[in-house]
N, C-alpha and C. Protein backbone atom coordinates (compact mmCIF):
# COMPACT_ATOMS: atom_id res chain seq x y z
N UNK A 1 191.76 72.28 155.83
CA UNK A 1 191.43 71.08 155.08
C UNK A 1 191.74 69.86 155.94
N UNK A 2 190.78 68.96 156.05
CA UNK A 2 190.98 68.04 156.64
C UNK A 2 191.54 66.43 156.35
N UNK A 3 192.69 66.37 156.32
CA UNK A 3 193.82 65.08 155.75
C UNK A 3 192.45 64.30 155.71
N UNK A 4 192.05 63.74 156.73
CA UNK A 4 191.08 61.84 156.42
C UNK A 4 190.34 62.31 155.63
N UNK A 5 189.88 63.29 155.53
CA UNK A 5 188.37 63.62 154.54
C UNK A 5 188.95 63.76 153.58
N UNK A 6 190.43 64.49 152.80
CA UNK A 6 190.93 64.45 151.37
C UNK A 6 191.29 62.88 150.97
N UNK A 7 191.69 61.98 151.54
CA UNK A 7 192.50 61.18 151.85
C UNK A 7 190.90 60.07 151.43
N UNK A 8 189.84 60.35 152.42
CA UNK A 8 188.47 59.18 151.93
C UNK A 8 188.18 59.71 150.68
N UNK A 9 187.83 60.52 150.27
CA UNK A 9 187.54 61.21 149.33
C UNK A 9 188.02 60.46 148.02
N UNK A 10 189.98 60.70 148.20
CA UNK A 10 190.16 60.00 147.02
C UNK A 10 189.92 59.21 146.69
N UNK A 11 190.07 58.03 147.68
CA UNK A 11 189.70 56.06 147.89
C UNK A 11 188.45 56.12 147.64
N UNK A 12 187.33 57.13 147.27
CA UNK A 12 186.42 56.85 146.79
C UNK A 12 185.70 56.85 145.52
N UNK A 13 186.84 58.24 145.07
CA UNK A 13 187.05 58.85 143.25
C UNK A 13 187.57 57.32 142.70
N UNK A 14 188.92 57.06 143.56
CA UNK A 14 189.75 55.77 142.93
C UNK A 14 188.30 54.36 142.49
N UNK A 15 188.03 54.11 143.24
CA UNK A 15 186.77 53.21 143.85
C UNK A 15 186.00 52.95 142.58
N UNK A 16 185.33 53.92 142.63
CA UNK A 16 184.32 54.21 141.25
C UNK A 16 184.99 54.29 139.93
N UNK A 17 186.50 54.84 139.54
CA UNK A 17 186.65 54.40 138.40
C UNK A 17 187.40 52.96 138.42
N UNK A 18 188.07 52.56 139.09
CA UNK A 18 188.35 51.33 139.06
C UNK A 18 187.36 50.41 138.60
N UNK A 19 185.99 50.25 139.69
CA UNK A 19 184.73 49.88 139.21
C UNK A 19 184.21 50.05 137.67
N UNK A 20 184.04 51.66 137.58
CA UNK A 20 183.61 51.34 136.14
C UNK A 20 184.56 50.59 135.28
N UNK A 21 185.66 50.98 135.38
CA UNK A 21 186.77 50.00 134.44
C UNK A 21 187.27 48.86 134.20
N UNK A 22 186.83 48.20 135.83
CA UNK A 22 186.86 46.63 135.32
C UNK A 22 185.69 45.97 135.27
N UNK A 23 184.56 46.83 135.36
CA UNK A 23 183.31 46.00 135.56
C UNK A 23 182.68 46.59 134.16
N UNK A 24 182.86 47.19 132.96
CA UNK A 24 182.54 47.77 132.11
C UNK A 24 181.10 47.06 131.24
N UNK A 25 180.94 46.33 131.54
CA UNK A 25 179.75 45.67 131.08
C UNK A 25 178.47 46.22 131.58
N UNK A 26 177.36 46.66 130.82
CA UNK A 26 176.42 47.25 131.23
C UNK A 26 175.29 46.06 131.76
N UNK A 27 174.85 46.23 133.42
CA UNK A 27 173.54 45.82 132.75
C UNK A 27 172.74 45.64 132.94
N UNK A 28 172.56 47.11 132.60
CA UNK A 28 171.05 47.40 132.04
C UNK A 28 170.96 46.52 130.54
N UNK A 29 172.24 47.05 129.78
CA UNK A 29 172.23 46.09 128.35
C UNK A 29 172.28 44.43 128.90
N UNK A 30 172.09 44.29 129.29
CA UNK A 30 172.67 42.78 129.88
C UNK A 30 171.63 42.32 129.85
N UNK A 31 171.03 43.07 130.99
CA UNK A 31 169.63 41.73 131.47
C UNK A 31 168.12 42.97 130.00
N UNK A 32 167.65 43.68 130.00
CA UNK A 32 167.13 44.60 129.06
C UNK A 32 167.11 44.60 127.44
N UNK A 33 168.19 44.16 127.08
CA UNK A 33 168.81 44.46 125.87
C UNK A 33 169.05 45.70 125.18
N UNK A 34 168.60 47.15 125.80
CA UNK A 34 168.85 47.84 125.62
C UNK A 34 170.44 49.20 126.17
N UNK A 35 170.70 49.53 125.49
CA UNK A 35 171.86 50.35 125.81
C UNK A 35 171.37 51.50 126.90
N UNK A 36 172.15 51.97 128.28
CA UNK A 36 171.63 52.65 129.24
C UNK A 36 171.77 54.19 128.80
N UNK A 37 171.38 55.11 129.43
CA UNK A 37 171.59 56.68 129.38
C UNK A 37 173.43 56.71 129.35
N UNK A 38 174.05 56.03 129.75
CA UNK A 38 175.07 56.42 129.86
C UNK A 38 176.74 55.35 129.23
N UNK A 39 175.76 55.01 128.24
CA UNK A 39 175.80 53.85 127.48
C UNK A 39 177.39 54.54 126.64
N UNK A 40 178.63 54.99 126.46
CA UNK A 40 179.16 55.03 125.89
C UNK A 40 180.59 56.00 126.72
N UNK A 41 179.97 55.95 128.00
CA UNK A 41 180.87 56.93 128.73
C UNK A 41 181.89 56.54 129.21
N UNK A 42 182.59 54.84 129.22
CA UNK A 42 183.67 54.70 129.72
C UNK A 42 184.88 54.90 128.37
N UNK A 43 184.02 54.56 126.86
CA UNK A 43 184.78 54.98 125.87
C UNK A 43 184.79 56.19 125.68
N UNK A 44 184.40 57.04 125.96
CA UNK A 44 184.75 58.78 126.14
C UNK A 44 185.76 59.08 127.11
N UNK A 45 185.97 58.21 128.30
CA UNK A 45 187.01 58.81 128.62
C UNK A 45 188.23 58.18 128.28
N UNK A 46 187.97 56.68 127.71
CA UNK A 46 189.17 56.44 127.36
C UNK A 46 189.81 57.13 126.23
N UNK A 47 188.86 57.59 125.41
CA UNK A 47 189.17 58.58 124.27
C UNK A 47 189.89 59.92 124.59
N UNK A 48 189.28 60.36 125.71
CA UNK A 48 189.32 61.45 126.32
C UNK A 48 191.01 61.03 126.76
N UNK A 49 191.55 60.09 127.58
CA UNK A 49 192.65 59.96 128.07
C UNK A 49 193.83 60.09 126.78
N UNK A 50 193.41 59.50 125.99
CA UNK A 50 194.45 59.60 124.65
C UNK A 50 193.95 60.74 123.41
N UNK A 51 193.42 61.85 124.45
CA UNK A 51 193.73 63.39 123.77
C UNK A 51 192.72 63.27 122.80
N UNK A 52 191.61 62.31 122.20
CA UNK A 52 191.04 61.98 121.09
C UNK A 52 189.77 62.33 121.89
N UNK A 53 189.39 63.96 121.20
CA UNK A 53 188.04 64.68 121.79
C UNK A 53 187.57 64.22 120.82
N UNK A 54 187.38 64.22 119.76
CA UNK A 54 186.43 64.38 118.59
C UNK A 54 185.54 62.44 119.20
N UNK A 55 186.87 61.59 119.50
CA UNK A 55 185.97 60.31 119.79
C UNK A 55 185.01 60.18 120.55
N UNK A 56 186.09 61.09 121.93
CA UNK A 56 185.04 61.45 123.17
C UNK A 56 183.64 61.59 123.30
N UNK A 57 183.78 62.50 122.28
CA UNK A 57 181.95 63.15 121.95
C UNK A 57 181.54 62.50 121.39
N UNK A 58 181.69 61.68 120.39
CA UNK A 58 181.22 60.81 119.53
C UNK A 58 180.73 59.57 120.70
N UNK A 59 181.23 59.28 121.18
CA UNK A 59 181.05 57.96 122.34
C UNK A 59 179.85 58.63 123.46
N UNK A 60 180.22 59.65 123.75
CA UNK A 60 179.39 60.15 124.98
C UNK A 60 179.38 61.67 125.13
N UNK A 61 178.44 62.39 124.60
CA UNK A 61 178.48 63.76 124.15
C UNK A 61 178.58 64.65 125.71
N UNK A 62 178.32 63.82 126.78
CA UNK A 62 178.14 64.27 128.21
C UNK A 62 179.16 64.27 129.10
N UNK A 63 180.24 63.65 128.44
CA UNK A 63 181.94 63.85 129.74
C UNK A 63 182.01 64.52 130.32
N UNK A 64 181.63 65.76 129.88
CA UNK A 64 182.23 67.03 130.51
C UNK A 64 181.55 66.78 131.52
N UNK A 65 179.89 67.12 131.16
CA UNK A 65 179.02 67.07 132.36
C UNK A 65 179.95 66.76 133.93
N UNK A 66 180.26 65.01 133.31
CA UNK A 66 179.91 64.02 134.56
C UNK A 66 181.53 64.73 135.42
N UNK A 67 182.74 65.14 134.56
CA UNK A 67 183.79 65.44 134.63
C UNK A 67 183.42 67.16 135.92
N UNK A 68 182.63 67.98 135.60
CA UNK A 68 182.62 68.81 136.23
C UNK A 68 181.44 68.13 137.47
N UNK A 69 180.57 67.20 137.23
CA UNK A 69 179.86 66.69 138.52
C UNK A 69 180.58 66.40 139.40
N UNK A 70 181.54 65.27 139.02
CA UNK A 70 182.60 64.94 140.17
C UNK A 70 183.54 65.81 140.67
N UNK A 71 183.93 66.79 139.92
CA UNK A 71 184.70 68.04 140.55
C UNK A 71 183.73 68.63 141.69
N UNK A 72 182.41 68.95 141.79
CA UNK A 72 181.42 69.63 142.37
C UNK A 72 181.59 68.94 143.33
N UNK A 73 181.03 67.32 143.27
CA UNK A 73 181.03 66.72 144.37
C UNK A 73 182.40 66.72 145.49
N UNK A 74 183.53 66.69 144.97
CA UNK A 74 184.78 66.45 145.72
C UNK A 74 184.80 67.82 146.65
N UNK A 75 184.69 68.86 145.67
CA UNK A 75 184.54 70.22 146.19
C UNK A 75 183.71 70.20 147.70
N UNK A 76 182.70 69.87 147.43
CA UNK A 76 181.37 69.97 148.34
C UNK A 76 182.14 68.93 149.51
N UNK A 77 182.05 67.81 149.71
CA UNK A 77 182.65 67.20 149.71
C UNK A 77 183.73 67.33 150.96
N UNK A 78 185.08 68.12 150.58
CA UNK A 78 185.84 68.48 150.90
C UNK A 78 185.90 69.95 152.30
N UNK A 79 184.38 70.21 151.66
CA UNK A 79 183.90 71.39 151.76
C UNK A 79 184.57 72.93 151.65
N UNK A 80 184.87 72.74 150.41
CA UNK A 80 185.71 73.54 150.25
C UNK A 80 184.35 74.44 149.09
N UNK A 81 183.77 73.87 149.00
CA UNK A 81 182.24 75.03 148.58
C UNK A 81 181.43 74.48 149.68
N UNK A 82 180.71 75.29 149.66
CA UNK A 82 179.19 74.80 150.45
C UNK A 82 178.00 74.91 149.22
N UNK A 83 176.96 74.10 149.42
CA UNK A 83 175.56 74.27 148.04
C UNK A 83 174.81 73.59 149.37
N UNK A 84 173.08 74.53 148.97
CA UNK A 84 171.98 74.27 149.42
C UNK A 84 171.60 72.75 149.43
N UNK A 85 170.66 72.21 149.87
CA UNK A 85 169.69 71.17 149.07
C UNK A 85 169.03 72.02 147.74
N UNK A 86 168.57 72.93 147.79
CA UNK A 86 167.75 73.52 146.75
C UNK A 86 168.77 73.65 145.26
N UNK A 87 170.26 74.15 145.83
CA UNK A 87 170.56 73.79 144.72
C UNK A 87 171.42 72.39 144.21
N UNK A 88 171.53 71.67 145.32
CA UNK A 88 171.94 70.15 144.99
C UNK A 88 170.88 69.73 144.36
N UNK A 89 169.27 69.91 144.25
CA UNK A 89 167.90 69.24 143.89
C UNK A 89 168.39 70.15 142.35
N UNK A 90 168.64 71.19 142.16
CA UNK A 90 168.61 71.88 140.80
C UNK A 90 169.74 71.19 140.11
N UNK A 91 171.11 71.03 140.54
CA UNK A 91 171.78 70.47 140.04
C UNK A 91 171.61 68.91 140.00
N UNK A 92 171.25 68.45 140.33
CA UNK A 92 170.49 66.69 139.97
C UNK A 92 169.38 66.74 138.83
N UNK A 93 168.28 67.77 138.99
CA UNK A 93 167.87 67.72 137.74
C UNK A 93 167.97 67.90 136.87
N UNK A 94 169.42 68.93 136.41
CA UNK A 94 169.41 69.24 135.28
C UNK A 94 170.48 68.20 134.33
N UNK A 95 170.98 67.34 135.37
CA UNK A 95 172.17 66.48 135.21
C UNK A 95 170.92 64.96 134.50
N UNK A 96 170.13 64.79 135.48
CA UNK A 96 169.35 63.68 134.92
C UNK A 96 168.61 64.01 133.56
N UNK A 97 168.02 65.51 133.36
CA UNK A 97 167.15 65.90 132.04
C UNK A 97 168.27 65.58 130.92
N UNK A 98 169.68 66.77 131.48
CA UNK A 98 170.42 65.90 130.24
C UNK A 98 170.55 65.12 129.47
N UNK A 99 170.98 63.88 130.48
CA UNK A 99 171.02 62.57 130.18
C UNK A 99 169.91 61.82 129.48
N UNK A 100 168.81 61.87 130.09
CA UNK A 100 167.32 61.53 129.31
C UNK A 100 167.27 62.08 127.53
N UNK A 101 167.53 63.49 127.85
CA UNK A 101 166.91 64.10 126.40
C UNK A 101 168.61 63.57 125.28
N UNK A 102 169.70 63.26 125.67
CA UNK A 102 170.46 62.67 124.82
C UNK A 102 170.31 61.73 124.86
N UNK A 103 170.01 61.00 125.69
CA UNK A 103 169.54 59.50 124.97
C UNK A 103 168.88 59.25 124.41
N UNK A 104 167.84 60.02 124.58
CA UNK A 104 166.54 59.87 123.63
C UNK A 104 166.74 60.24 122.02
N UNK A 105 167.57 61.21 121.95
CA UNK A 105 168.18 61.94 120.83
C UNK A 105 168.62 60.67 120.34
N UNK A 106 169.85 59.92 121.34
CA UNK A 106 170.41 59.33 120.08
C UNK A 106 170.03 57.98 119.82
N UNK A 107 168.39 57.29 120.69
CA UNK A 107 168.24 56.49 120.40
C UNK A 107 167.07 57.08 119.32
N UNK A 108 166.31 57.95 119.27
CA UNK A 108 165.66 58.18 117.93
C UNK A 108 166.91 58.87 116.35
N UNK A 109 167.96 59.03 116.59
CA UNK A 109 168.33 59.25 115.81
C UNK A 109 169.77 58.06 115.20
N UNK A 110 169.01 56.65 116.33
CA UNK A 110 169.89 55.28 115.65
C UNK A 110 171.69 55.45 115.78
N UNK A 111 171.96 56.51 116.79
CA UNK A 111 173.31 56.35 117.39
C UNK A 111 173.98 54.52 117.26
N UNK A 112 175.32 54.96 116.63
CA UNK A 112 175.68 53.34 116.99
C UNK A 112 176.02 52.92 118.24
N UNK A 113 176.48 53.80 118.66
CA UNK A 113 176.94 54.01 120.11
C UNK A 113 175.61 53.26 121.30
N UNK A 114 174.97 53.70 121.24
CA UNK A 114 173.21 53.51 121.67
C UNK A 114 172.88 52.22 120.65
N UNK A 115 172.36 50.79 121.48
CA UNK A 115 171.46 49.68 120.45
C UNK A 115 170.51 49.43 121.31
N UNK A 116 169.47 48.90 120.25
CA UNK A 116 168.64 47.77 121.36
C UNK A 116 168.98 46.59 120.35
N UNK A 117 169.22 45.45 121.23
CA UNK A 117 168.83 44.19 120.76
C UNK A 117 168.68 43.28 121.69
N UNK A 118 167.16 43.48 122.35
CA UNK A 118 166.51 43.00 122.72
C UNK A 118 167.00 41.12 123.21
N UNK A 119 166.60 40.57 121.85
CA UNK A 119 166.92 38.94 121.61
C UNK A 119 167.86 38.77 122.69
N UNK A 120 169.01 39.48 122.55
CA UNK A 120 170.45 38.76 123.51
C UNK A 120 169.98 39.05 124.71
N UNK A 121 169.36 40.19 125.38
CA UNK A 121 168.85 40.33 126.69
C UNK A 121 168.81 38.88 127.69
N UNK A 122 169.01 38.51 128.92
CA UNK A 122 168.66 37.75 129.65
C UNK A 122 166.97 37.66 129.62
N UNK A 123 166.31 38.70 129.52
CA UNK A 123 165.12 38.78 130.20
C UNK A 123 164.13 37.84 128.84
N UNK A 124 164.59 38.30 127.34
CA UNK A 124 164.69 37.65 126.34
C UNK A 124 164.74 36.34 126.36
N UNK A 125 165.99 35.63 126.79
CA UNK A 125 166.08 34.40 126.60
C UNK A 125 165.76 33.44 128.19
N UNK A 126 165.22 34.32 129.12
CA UNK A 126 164.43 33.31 129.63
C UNK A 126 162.56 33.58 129.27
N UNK A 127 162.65 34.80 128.56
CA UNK A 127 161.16 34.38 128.10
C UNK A 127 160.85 33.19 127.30
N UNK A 128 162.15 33.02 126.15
CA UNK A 128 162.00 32.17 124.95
C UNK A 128 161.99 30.66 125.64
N UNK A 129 163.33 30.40 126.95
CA UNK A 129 162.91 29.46 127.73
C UNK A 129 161.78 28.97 128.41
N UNK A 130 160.72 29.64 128.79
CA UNK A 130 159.67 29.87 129.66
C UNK A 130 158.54 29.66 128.67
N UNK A 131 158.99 29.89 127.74
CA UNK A 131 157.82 29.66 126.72
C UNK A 131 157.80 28.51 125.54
N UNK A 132 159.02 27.95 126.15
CA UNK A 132 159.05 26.47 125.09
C UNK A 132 158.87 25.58 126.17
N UNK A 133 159.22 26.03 127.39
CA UNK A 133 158.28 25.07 128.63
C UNK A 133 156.83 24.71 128.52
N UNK A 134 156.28 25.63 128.32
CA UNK A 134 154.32 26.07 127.98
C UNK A 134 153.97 25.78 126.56
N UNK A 135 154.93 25.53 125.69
CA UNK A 135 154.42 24.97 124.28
C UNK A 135 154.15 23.65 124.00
């Protein structure tokens, strides 16, 4: 095992949740107005951190997923597995179909977790700007 490569590795696990955690604002919801595929996953793990599964899932039915992705990756990574392209391409797709077909789920089935509201969008309120220019 090679110390700098465990050692970058972590500074890069650290990296990304730090990121998601202080930058927690989506936005895709931001500028879109709609909630992203992955629209509820930093409250799953905070749920997840204070032992509260039932919230977890409720927030983001996919933790686990992303929880065993990043294990894969560190693994690989580390190289402490080896994986094809063929099956890095299999495992990317089945990680993205996921994600798609639950969102879709829970935006046709009006998840609170999942919104659109459009109006607050940036893209929204410079149309409404842009168009009281032209009126």
């Amino acid at each position: 095992m090679n110390k700098q490569k465990l050692i970058k590795t972590i500074i890069q696990l650290v990296a990304v949740i730090l990121i998601i955690f202080l930058l927690y604002h989506c936005p895709f919801s931001f500028f879109l107005g709609i909630s992203c595929p992955g629209c509820g996953m930093t409250r799953a793990f905070l749920s997840l951190f204070r032992f509260d599964f039932a919230q977890a899932f409720y927030y983001h039915p996919l933790f686990p997923l992303v929880i065993v992705l990043v294990l894969l990756y560190c693994l690989y990574r580390l190289h402490w597995i080896s994986l094809s392209k063929k099956v890095i391409t299999i495992i990317e797709a089945i990680a993205l179909f996921a994600f798609f077909f639950t969102y879709m789920v829970r935006l046709l089935l009006h998840s609170p977790v999942v919104a659109w509201d459009f109006e607050q969008s940036v893209i929204a309120k410079l149309f409404h700007f842009l168009s009281g220019l032209f009126s």
